[in-house]
Protein backbone atom coordinates (compact mmCIF):
# COMPACT_ATOMS: atom_id res chain seq x y z
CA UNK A 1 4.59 57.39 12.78
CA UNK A 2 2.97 58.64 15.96
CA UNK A 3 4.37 61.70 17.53
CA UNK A 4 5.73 60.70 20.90
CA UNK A 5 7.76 63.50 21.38
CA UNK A 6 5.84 64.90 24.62
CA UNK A 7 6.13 61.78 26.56
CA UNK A 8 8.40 61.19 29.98
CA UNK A 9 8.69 58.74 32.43
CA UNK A 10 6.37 59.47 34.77
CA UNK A 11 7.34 56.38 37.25
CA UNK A 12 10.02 54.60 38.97
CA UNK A 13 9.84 50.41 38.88
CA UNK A 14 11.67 48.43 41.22
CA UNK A 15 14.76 46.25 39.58
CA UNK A 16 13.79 43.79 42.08
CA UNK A 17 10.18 43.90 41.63
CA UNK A 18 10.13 43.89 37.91
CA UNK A 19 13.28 41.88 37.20
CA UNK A 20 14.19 39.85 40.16
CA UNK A 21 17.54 40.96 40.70
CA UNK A 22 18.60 41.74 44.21
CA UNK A 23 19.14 44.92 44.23
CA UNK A 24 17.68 48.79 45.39
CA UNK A 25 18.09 50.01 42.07
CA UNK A 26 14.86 52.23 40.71
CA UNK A 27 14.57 52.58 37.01
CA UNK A 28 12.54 55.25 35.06
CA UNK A 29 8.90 54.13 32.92
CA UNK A 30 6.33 55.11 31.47
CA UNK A 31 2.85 54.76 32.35
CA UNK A 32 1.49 54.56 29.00
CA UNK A 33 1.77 52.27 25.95
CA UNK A 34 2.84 53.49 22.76
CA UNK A 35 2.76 51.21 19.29
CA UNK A 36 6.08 51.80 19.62
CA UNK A 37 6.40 49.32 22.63
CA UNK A 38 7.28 46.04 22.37
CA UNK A 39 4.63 43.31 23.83
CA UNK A 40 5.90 41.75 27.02
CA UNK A 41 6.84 38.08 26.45
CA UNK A 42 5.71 36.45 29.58
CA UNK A 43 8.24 33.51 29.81
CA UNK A 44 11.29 35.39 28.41
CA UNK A 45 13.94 34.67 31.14
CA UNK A 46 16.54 37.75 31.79
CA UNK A 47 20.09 37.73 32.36
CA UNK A 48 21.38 38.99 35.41
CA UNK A 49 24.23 41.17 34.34
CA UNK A 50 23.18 41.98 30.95
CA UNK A 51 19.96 42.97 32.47
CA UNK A 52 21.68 45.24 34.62
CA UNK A 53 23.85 46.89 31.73
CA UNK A 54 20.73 47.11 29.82
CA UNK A 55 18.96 49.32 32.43
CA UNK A 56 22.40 51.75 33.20
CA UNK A 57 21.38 52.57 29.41
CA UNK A 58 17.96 53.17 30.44
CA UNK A 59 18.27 54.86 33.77
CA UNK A 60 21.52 57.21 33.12
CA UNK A 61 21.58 57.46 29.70
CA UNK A 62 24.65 54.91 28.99
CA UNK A 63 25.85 53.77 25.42
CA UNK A 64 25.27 49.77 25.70
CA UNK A 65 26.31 47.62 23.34
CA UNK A 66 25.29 43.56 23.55
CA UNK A 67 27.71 41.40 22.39
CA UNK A 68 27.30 37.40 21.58
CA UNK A 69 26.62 34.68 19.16
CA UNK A 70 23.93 34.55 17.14
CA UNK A 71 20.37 33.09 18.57
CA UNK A 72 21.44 34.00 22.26
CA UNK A 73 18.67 36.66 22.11
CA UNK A 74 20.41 39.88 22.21
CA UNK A 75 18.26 42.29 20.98
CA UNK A 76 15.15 40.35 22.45
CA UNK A 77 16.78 41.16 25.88
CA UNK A 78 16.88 44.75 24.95
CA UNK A 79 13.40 44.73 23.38
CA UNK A 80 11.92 42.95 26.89
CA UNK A 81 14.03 45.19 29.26
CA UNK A 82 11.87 48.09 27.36
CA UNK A 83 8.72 46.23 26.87
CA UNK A 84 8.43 46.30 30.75
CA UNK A 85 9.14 49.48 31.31
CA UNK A 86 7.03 50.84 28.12
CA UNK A 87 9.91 52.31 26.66
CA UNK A 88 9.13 53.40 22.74
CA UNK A 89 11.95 51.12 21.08
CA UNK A 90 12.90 50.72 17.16
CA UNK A 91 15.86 48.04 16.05
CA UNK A 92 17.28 48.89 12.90
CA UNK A 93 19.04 46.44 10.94
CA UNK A 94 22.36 47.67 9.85
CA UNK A 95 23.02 44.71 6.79
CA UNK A 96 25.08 46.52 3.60
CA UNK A 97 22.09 47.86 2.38
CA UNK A 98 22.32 50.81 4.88
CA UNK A 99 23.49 54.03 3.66
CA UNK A 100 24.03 57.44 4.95
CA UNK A 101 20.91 58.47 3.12
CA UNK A 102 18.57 56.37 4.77
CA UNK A 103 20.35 57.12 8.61
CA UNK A 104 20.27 60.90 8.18
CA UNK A 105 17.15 61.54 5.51
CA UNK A 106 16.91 63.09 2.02
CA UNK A 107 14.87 65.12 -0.39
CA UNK A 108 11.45 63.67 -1.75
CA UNK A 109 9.05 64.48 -3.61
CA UNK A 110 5.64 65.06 -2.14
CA UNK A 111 1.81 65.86 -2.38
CA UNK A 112 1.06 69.26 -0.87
CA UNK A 113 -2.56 70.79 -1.56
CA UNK A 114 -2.43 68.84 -4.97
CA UNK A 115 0.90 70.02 -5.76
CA UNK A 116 4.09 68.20 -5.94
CA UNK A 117 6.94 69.91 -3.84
CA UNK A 118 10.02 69.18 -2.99
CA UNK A 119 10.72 68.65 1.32
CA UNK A 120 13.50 66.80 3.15
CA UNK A 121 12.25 63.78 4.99
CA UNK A 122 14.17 62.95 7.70
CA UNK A 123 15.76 59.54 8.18
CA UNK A 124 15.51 56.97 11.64
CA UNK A 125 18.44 58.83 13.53
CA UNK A 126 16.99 62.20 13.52
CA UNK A 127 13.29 60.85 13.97
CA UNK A 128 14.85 58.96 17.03
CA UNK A 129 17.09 61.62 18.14
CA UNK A 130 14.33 63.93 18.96
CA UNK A 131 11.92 61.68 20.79
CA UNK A 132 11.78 59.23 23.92
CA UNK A 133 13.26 56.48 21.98
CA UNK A 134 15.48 53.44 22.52
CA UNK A 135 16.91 53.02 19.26
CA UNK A 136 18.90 49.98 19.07
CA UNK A 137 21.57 48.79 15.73
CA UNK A 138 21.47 45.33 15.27
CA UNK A 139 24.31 43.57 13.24
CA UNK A 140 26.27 46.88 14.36
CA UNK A 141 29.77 45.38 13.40
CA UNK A 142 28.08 44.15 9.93
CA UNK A 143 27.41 48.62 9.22
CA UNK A 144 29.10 49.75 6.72
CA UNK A 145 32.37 52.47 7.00
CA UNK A 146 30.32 55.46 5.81
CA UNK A 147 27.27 54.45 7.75
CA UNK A 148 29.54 54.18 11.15
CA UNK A 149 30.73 57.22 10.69
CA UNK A 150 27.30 58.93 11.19
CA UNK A 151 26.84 57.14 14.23
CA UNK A 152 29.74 57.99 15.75
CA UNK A 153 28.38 61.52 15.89
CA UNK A 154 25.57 60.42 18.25
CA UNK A 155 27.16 58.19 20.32
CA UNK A 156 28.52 60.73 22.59
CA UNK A 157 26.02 61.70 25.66
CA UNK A 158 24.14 65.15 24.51
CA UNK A 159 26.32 64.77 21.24
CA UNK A 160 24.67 67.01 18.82
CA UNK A 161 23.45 66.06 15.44
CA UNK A 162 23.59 68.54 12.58
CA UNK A 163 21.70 67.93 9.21
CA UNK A 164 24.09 69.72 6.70
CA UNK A 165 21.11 69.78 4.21
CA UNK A 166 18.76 71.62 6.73
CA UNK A 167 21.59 73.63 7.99
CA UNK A 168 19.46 72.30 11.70
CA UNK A 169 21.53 71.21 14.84
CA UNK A 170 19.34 68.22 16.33
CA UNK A 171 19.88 68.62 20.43
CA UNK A 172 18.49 65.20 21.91
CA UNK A 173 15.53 64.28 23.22
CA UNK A 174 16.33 63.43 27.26
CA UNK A 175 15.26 60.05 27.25
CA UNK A 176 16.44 58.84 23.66
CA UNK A 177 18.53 55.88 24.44
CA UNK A 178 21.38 54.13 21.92
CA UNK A 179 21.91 50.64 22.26
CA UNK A 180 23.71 48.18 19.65
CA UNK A 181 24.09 44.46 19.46
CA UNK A 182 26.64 42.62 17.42
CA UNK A 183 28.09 39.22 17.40
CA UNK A 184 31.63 40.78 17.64
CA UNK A 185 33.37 43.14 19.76
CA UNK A 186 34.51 45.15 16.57
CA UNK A 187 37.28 42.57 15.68
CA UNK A 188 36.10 41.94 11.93
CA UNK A 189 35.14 38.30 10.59
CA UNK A 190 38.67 36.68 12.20
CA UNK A 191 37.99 33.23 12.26
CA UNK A 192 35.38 33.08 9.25
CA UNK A 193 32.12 32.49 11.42
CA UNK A 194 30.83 35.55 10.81
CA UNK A 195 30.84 36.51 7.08
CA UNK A 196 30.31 40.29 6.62
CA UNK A 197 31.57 41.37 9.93
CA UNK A 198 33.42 44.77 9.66
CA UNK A 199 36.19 45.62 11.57
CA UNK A 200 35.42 48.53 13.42
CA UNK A 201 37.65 52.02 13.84
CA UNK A 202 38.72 51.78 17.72
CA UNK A 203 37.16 55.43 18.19
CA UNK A 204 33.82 53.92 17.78
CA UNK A 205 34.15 51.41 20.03
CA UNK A 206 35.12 53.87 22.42
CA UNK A 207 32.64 55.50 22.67
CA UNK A 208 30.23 52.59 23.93
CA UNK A 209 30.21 53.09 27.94
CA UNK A 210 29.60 49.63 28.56
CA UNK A 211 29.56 46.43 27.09
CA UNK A 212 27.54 43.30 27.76
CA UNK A 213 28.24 39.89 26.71
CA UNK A 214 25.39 37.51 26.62
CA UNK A 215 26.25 33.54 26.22
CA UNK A 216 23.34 30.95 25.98
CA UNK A 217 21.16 30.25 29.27
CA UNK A 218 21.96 27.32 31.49
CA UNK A 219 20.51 24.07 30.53
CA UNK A 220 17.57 24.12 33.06
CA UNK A 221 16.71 27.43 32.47
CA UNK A 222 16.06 26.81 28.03
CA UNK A 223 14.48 23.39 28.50
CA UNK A 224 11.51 25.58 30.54
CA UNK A 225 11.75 28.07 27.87
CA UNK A 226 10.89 25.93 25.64
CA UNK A 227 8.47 23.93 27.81
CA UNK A 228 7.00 27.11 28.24
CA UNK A 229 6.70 27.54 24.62
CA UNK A 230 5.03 24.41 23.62
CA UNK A 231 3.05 23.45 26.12
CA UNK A 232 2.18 20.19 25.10
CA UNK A 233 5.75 19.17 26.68
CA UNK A 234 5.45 20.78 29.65
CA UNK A 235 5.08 17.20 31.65
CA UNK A 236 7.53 15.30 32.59
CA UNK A 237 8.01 13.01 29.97
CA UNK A 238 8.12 15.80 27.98
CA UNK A 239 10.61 17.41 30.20
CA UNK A 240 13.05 14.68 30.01
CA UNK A 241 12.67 15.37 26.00
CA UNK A 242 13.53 18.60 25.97
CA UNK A 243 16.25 18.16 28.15
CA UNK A 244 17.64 15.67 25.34
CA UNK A 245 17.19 17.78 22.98
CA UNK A 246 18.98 20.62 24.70
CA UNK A 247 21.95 18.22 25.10
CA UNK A 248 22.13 18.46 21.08
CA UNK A 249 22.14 22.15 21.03
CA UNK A 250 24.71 22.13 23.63
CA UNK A 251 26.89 20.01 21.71
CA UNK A 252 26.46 21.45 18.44
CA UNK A 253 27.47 24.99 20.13
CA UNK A 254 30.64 23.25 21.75
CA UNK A 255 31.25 21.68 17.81
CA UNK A 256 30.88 25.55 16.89
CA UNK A 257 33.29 26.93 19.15
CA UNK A 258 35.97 24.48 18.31
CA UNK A 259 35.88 25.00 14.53
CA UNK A 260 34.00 21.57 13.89
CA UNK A 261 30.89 22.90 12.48
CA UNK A 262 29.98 26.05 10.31
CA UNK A 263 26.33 26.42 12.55
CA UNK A 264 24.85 25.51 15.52
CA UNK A 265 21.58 25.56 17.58
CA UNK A 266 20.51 28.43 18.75
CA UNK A 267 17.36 28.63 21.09
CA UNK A 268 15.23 29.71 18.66
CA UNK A 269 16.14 26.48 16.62
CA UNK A 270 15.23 24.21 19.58
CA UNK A 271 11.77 25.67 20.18
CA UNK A 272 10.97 25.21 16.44
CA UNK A 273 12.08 21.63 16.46
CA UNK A 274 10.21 21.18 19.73
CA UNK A 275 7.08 22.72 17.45
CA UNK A 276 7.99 20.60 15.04
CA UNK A 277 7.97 17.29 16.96
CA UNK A 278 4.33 18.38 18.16
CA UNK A 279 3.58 18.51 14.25
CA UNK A 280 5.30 14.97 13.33
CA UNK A 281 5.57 13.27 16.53
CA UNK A 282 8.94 12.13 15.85
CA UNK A 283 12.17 13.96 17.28
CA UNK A 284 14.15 12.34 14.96
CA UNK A 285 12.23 13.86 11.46
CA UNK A 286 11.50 17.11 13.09
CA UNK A 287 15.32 17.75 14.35
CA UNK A 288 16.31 16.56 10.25
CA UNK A 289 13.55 19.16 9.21
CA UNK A 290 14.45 21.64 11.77
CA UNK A 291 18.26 21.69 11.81
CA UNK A 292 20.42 18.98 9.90
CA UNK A 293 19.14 19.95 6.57
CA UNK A 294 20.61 23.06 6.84
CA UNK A 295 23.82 21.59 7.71
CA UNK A 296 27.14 21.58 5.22
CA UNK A 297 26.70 17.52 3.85
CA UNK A 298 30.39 16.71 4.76
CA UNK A 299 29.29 18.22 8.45
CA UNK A 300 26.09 15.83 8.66
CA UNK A 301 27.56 12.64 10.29
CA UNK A 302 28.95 14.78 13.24
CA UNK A 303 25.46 16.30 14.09
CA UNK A 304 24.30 12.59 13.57
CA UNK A 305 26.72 11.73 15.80
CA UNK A 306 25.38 14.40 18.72
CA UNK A 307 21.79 12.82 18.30
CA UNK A 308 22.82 9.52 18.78
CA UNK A 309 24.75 10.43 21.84
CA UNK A 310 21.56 11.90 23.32
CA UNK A 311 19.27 10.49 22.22
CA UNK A 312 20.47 6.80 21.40
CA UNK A 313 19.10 6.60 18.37
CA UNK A 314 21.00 6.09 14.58
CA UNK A 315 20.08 8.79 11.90
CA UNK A 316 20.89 7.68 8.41
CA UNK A 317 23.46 10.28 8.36
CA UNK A 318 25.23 8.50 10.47
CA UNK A 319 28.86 7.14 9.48
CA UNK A 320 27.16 3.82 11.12
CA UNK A 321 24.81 3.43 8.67
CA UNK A 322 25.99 2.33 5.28
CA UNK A 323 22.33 2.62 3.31
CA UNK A 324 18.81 3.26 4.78
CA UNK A 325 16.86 4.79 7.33
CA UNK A 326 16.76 3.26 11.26
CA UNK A 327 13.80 5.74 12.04
């Protein structure tokens, strides 16, 4: 990796300006662009409030974490927030393959001058720790026990990290930045949706200054995301499409929250069956290819049902249709 350690902020951006949220806030960036940086995504559209959380983590050095179902673009919004203001970020993945060693380091064995020695390398929290770095956990309530327990040690402002190994107290960098996203608020996998979900020691969710929750956008504001994204809709009949299609989502997220189905639509879904209908010109294969063929089969008439709601149209998973295709 690219030392970035000598960097700063070296400007102030308007909230307003940059954001379009009404307010006098000023937030610290950086005039250059590191690979580190993610690239701006023009049409990405930002959520007041978790906006707003997001940049208290940026500007005075708050814990954040994001909270919210999956495909509502939590860690994207981080990852933008940062993209705008140039801020090195790296999302690390915290699934059950995780472990202490790879957070904190460990000994390899390398190539010096043609002989093989012995050094510590150190791991991502250490790396980050000492540079200008927004280093945000995804899955954080999915970490496992002895994994959370070495995070705990940083999420404290100035909290000191010592490598036992190296017998070396890190002191951190004054712009690192810890952020977190996770679909619960610590609570464990309670009602099943979320298989691998730990529940979390209160201590460490303590220690998070402020938490965000994102929901999905407002219908208007995803059907121009994803008008946005395949242009080839972007008219109005294209528009009234979308919105259709958005109705599904919205329904499959309701049949979610009440316990009806095991998935649901998330944005990310709707843009690659809107992709898809570009490929196949028919909404009706492309949402089958897209979405109800990963569906439980018991669950398949109920997500027929949505698209015939919306779109007035039979699938032949529909309980209406004893044999055949109405396509």
């Amino acid at each position: 990796m690219t030392d970035i350690a000598d960097l700063r902020p070296d400007r102030m951006l308007s909230v307003r300006e940059v954001f379009g949220i009404d307010t006098e806030l000023q937030v610290p960036a950086f005039s250059e662009r590191d690979d580190h940086v993610p690239e701006v995504d023009a049409v990405y559209r930002f959520n007041p409030d978790v906006t707003l959380a997001i940049l208290a983590g940026f500007m005075r050095d708050r814990r954040v974490m994001v909270q919210g179902l999956h495909g509502t673009g939590k860690s994207t919004h981080i990852e933008q927030v940062a993209a705008r203001l140039n801020w090195p970020c790296v999302r690390l993945n915290l699934d059950g393959h995780i472990s202490r060693l790879d957070l904190v380091g460990k000994d390899a064995v390398v190539l010096r001058e043609g002989q093989q020695v012995t050094e510590f390398q150190e791991g991502i929290v250490p790396w980050s720790l000492q540079r200008p770095v927004a280093l945000v956990f995804d899955e954080y309530d999915a970490g496992r026990p002895d994994v959370m327990f070495v995070i705990q040690r940083i999420l404290e402002q100035g909290g000191k990290f010592t490598l036992m190994d190296q017998n070396r107290v890190l002191r951190p960098h004054p712009f690192f930045r810890l952020f977190a996203t996770a679909n619960t608020v610590g609570l464990g996998n309670l009602n099943g949706l979320y298989h691998g979900a730990q529940r979390l020691n209160h201590a460490q969710i303590d220690r998070w200054n402020i938490v965000a929750s994102l929901n999905y956008l407002p219908a208007g504001e995803e059907i121009a995301i994803v008008q946005a994204r395949v242009p080839s809709l972007a008219d109005e009949a294209g528009r009234q499409l979308v919105a259709s299609m958005v109705a599904v989502a919205d329904l499959t997220r309701k049949g979610f929250a009440a316990g009806d189905l095991s998935t649901l639509m998330s944005p990310r879904t709707v843009i690659t069956w809107a992709e898809n209908v570009e490929i196949f010109k028919n909404p009706a294969l492309a949402f089958r290819l897209s979405f109800v063929n990963k569906c439980d089969d018991a669950e398949r008439p109920l997500v027929a049902e949505y698209f015939q709601r919306c779109f007035d149209q039979e699938l032949k998973e529909s309980h209406q249709l004893s044999s055949g295709s109405h396509e």
